[in-house]
Structure formats: C-alpha cells, structure tokens
PDB file of N, CA and C in Angstrom:
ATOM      1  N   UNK A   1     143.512 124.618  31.387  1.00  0.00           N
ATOM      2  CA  UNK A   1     143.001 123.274  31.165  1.00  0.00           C
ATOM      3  C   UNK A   1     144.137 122.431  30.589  1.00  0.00           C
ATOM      4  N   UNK A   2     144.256 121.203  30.978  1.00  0.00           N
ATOM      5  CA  UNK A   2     145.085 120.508  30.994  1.00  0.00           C
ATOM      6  C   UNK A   2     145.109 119.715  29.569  1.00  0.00           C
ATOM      7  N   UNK A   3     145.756 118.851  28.760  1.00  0.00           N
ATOM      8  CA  UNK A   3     145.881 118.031  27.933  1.00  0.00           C
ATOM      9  C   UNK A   3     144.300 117.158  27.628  1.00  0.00           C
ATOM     10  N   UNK A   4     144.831 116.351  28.597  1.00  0.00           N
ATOM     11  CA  UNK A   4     143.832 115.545  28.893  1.00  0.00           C
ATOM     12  C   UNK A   4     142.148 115.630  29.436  1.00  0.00           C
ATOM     13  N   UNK A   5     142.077 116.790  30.070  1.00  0.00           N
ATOM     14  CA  UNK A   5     141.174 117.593  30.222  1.00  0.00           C
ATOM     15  C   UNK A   5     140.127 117.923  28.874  1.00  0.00           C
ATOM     16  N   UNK A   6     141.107 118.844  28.421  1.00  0.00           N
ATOM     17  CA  UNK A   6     140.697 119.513  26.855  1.00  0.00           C
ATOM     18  C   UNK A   6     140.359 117.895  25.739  1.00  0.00           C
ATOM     19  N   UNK A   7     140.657 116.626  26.052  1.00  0.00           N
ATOM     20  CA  UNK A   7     140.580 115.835  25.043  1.00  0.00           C
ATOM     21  C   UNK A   7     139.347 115.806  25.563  1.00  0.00           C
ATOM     22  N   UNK A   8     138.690 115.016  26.734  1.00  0.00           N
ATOM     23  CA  UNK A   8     137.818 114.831  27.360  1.00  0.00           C
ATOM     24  C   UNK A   8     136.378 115.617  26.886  1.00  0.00           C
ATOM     25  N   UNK A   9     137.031 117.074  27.025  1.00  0.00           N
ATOM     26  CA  UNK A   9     135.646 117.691  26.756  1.00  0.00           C
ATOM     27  C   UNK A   9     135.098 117.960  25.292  1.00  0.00           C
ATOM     28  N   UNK A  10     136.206 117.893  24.356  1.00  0.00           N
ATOM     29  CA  UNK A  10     136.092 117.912  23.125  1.00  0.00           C
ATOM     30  C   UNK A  10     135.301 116.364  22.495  1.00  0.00           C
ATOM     31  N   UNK A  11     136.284 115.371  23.168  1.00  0.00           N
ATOM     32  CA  UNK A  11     135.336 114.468  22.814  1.00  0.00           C
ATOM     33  C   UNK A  11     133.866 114.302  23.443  1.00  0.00           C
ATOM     34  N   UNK A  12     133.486 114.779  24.650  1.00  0.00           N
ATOM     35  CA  UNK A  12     131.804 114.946  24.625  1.00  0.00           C
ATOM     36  C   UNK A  12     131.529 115.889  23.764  1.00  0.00           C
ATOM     37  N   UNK A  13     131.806 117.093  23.408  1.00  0.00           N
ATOM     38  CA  UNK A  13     130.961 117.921  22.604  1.00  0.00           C
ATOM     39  C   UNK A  13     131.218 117.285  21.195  1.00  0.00           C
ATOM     40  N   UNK A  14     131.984 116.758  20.840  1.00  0.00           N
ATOM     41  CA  UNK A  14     131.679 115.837  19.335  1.00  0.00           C
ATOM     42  C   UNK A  14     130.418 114.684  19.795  1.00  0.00           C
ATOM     43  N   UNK A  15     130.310 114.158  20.894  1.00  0.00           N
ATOM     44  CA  UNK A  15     128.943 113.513  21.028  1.00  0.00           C
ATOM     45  C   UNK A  15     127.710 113.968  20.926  1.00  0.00           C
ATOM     46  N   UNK A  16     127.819 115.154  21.624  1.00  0.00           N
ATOM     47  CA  UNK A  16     126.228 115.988  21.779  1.00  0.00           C
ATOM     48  C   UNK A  16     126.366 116.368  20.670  1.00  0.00           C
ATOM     49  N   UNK A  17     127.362 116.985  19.743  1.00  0.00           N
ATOM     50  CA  UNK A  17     126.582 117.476  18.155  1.00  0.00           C
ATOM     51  C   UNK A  17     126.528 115.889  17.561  1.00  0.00           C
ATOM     52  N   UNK A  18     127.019 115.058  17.613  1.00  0.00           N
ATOM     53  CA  UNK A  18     126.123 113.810  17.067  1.00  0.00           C
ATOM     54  C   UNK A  18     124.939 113.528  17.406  1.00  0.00           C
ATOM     55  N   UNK A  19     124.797 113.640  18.486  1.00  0.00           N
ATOM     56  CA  UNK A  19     123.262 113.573  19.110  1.00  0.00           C
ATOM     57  C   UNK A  19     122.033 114.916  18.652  1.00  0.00           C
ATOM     58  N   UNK A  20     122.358 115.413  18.331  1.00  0.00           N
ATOM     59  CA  UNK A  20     121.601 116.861  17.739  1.00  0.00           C
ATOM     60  C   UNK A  20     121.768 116.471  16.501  1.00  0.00           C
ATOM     61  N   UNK A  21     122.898 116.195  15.656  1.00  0.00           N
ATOM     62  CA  UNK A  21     122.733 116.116  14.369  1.00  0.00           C
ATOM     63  C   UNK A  21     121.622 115.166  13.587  1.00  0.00           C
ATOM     64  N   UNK A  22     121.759 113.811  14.858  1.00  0.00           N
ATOM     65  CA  UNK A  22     120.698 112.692  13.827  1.00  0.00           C
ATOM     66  C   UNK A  22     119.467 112.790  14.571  1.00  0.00           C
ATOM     67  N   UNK A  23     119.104 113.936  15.196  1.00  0.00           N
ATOM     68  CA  UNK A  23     117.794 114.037  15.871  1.00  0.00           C
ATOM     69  C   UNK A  23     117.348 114.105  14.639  1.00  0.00           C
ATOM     70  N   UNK A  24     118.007 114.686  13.843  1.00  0.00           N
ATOM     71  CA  UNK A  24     117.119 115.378  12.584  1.00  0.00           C
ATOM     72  C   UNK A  24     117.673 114.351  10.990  1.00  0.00           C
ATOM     73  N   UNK A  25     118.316 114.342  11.293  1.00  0.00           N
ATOM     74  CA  UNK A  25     118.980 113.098   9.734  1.00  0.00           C
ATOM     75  C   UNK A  25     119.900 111.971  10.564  1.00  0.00           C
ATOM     76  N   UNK A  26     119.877 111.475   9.194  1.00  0.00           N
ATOM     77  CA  UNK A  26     120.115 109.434   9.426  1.00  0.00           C
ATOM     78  C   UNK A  26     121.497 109.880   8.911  1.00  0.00           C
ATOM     79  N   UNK A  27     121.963 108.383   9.344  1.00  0.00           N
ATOM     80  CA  UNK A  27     123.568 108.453   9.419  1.00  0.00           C
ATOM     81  C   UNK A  27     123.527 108.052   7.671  1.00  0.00           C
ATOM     82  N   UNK A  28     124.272 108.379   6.860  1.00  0.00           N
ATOM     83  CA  UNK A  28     125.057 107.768   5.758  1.00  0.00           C
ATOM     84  C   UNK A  28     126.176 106.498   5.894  1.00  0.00           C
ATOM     85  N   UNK A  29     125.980 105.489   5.221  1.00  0.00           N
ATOM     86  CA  UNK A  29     126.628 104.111   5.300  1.00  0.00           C
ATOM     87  C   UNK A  29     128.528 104.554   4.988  1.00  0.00           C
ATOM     88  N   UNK A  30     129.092 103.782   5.497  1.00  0.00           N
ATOM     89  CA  UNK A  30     130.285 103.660   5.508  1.00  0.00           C
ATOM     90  C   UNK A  30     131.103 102.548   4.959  1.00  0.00           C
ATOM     91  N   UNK A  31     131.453 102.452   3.614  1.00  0.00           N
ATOM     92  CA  UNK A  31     132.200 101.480   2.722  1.00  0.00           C
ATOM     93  C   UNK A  31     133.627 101.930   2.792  1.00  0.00           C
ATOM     94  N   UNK A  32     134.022 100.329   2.682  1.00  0.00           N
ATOM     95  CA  UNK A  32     135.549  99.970   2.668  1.00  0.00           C
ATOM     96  C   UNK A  32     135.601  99.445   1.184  1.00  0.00           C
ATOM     97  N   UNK A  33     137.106 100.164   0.626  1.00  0.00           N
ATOM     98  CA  UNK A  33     136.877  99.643  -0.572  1.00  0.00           C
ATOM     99  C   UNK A  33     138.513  99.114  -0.746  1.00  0.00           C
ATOM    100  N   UNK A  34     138.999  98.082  -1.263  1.00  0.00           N
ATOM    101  CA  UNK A  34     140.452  97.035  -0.700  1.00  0.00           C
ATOM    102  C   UNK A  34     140.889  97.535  -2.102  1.00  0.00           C
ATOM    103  N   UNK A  35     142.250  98.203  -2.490  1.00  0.00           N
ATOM    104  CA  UNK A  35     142.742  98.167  -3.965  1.00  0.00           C
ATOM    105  C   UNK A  35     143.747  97.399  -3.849  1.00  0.00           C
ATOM    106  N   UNK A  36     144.010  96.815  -5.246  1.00  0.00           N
ATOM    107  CA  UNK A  36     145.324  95.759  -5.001  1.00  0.00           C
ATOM    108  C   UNK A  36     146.664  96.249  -5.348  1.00  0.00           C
ATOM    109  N   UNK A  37     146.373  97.560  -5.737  1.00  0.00           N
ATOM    110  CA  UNK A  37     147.790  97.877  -6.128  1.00  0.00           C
ATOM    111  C   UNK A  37     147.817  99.840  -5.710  1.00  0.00           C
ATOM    112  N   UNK A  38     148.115 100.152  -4.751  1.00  0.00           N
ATOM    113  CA  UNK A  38     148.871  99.486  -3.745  1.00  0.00           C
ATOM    114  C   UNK A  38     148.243  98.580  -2.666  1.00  0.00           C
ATOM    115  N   UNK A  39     148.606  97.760  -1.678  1.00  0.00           N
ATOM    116  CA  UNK A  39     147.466  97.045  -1.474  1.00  0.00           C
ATOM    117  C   UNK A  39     146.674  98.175   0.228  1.00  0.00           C
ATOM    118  N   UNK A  40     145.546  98.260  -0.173  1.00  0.00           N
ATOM    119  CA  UNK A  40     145.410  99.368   1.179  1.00  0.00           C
ATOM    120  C   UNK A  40     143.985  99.290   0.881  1.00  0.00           C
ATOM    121  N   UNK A  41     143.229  99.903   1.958  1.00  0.00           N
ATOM    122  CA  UNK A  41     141.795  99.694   2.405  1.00  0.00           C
ATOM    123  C   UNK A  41     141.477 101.651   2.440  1.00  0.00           C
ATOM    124  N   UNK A  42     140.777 101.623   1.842  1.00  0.00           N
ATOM    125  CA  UNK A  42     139.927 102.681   1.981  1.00  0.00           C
ATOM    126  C   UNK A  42     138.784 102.852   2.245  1.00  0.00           C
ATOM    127  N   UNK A  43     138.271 103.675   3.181  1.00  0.00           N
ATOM    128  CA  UNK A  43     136.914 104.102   3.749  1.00  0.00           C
ATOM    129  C   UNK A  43     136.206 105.129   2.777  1.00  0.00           C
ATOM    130  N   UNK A  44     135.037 104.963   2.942  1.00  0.00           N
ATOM    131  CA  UNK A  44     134.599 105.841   1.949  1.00  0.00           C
ATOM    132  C   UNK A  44     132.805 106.304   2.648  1.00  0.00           C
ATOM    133  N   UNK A  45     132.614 107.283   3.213  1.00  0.00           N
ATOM    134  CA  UNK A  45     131.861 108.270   3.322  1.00  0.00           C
ATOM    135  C   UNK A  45     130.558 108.013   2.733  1.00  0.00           C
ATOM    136  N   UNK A  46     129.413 107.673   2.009  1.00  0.00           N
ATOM    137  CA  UNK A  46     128.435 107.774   1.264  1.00  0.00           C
ATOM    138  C   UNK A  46     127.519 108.859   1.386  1.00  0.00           C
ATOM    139  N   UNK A  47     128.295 110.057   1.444  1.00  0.00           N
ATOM    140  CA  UNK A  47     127.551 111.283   2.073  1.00  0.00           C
ATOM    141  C   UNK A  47     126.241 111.830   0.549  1.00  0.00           C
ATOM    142  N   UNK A  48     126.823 111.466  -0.452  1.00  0.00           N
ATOM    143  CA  UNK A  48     125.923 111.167  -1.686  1.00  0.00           C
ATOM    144  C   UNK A  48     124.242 111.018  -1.117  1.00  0.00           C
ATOM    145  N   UNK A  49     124.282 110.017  -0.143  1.00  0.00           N
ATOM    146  CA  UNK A  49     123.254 109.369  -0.047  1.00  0.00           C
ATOM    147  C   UNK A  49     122.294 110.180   1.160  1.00  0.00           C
ATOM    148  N   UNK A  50     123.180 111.518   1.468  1.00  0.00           N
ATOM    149  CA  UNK A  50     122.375 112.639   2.478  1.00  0.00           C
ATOM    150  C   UNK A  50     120.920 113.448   1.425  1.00  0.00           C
ATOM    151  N   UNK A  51     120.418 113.843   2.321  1.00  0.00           N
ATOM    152  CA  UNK A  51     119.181 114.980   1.478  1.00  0.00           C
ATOM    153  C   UNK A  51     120.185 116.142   0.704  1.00  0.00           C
ATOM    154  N   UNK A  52     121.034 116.956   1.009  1.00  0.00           N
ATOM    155  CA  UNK A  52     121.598 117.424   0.050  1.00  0.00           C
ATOM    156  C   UNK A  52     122.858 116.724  -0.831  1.00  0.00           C
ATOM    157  N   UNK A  53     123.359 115.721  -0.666  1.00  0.00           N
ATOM    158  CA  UNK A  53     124.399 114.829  -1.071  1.00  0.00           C
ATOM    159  C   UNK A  53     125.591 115.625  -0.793  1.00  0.00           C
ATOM    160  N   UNK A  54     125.726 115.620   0.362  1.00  0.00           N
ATOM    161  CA  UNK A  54     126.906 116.815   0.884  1.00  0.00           C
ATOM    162  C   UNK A  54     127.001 116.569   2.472  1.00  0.00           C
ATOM    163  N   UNK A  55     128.007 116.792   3.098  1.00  0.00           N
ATOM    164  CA  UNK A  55     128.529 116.382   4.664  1.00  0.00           C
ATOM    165  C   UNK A  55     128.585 117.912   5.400  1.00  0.00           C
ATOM    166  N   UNK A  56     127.962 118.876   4.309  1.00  0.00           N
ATOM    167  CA  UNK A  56     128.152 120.472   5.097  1.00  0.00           C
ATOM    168  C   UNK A  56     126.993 120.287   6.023  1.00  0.00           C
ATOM    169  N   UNK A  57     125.800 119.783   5.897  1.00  0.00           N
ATOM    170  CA  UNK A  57     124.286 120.595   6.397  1.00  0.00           C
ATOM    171  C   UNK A  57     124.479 119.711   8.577  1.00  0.00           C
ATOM    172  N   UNK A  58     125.570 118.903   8.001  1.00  0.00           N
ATOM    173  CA  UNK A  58     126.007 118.467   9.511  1.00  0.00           C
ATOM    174  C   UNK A  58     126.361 119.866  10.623  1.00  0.00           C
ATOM    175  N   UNK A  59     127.441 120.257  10.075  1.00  0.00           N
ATOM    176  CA  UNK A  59     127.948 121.316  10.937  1.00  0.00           C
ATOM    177  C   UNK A  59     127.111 122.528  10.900  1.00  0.00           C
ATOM    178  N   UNK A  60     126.511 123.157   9.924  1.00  0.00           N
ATOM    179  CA  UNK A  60     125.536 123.929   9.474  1.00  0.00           C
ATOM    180  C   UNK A  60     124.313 123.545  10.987  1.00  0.00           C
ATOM    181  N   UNK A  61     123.785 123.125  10.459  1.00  0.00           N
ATOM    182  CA  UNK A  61     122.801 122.460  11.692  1.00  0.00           C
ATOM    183  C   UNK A  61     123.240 122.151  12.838  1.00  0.00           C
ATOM    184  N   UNK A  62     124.363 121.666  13.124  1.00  0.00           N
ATOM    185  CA  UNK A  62     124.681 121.910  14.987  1.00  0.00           C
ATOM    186  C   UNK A  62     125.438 123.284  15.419  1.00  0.00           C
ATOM    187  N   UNK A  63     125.938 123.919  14.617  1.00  0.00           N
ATOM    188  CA  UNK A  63     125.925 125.285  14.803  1.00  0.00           C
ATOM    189  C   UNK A  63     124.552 126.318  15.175  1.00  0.00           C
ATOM    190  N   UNK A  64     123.580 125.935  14.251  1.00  0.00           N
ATOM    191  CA  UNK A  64     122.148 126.448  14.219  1.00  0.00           C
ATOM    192  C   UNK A  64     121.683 126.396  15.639  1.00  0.00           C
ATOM    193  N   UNK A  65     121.758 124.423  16.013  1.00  0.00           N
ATOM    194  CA  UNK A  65     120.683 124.602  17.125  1.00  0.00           C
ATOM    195  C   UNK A  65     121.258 124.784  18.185  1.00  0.00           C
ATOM    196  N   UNK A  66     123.011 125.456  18.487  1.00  0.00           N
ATOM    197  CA  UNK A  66     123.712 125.695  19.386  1.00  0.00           C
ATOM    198  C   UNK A  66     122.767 127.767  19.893  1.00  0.00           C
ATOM    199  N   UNK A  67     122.115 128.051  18.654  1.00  0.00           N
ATOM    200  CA  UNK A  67     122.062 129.339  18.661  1.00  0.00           C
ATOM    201  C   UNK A  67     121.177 129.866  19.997  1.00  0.00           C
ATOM    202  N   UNK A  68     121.288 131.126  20.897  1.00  0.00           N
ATOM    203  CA  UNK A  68     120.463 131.582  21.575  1.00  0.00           C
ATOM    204  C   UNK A  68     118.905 132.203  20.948  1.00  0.00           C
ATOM    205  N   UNK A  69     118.456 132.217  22.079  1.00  0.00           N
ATOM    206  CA  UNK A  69     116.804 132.548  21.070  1.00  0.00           C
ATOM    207  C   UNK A  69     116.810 133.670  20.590  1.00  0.00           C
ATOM    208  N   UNK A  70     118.114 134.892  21.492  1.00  0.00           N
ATOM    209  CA  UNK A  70     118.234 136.043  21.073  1.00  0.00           C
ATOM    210  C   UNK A  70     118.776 136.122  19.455  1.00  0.00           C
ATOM    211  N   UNK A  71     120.224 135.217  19.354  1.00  0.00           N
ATOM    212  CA  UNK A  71     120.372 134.918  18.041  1.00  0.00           C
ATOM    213  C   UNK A  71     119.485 134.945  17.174  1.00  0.00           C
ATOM    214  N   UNK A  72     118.588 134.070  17.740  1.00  0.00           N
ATOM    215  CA  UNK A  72     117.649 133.347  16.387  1.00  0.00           C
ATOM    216  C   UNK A  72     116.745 134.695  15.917  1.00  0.00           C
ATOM    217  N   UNK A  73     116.419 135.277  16.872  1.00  0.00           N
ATOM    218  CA  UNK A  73     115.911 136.735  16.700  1.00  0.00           C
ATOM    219  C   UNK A  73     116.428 137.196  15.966  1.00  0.00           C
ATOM    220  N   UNK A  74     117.696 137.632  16.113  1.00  0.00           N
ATOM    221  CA  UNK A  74     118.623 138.103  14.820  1.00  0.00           C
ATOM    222  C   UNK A  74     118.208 137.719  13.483  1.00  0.00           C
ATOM    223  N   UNK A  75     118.670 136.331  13.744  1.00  0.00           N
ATOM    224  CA  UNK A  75     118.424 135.716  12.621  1.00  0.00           C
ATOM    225  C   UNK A  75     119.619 135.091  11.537  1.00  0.00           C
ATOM    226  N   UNK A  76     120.114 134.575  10.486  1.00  0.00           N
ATOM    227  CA  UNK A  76     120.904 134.163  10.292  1.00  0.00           C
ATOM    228  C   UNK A  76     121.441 134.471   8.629  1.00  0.00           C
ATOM    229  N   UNK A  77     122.704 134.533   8.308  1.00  0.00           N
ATOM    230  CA  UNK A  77     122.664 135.102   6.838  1.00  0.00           C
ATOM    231  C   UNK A  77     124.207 133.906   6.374  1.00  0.00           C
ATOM    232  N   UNK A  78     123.931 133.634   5.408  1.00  0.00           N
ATOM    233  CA  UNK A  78     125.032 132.450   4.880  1.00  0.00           C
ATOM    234  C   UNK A  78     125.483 133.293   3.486  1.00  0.00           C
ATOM    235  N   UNK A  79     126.538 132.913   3.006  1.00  0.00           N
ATOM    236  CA  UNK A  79     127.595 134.018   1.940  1.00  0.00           C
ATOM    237  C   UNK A  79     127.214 132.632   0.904  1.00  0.00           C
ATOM    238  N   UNK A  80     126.587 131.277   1.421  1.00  0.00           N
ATOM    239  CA  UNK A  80     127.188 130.317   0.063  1.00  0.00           C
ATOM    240  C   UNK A  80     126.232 130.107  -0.356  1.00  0.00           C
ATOM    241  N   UNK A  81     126.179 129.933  -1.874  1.00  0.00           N
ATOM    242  CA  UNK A  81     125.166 129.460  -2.796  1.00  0.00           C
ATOM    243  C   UNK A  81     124.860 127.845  -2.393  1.00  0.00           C
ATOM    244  N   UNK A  82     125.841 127.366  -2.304  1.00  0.00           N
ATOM    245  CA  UNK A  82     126.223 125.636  -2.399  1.00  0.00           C
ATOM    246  C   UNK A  82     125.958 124.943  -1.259  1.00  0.00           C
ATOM    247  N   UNK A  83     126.471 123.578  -1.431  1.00  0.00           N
ATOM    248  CA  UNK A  83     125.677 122.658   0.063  1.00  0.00           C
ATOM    249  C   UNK A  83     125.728 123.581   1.520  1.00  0.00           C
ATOM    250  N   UNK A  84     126.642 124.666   1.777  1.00  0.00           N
ATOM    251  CA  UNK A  84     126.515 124.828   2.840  1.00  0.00           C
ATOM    252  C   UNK A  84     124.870 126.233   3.418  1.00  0.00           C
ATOM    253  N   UNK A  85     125.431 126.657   2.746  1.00  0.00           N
ATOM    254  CA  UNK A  85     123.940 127.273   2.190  1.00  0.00           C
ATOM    255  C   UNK A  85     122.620 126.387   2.456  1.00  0.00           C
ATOM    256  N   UNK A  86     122.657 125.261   2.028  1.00  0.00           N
ATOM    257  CA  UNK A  86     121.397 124.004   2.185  1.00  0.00           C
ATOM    258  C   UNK A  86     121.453 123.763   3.240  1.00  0.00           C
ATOM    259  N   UNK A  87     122.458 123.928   4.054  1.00  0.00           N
ATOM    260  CA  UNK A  87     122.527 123.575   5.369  1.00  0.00           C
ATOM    261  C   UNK A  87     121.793 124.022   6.595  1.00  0.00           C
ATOM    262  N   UNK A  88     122.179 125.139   5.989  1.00  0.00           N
ATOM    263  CA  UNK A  88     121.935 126.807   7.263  1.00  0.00           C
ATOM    264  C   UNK A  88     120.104 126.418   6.980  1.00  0.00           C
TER     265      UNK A  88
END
C-alpha cells in the first residue's frame, strides 16, 4: 500500500470511530485560549466536561464495539483502575 493510499484509509477509519464514538457520547467544547507573553493561541480540549472527565472512554469504546460476538463471548478484562478502566 502506497503513501497516499494508507493516508486515505486511515483517515476514514478515524471517521467511522468518530461516528461510533458519538453514537453514544457528545462531543466536548473546544477553547482557544490567546497568552500575551509569549504571544500564541492555545487550544484546549474540555474533556473535564465528559461523563468520566477523561478522553480515555473514547478509544476504550471504539475498540469495544470493533469486537466480534465471539470476542464478546470471551469477554473483556482491563489492568486499569483509572479513566481507562471507565471506559472498557
């Protein structure tokens, strides 16, 4: 697969897990914040403002609903106490 190829398909599969992700949660707002010294613009995330206040339960969850039913049979086991854990 070629360069350009591989960008292509990467950027659809970053679409479809966007599209799976907010089936289920809302986007978090996106602030710009201007400092004057140095002078520069920063973006800033409001992931605070998610059900766990954390940007893990994103990938957590499109990993999940990527799973086969056989998987799911399995079943699933997470090592983290913390947001990612909330995720799974």
């Amino acid at each position: 697969m070629d360069s350009e190829s591989l960008q292509r398909s990467l950027r659809q599969e970053i679409l479809f897990a966007r599209r799976r992700i907010y089936e289920v949660g809302e986007a978090t707002p996106l602030h710009s914040i201007i400092l004057q010294e140095p002078e520069l613009e920063i973006f800033v995330k409001r992931e605070d403002l998610s059900p766990i206040h954390a940007y893990k339960w994103r990938g957590a969850y499109n990993r999940m609903a990527l799973l086969s039913s056989e998987e799911l049979a399995i079943g699933v086991v997470t090592a983290s106490a913390g947001n990612h854990a909330q995720g799974v």
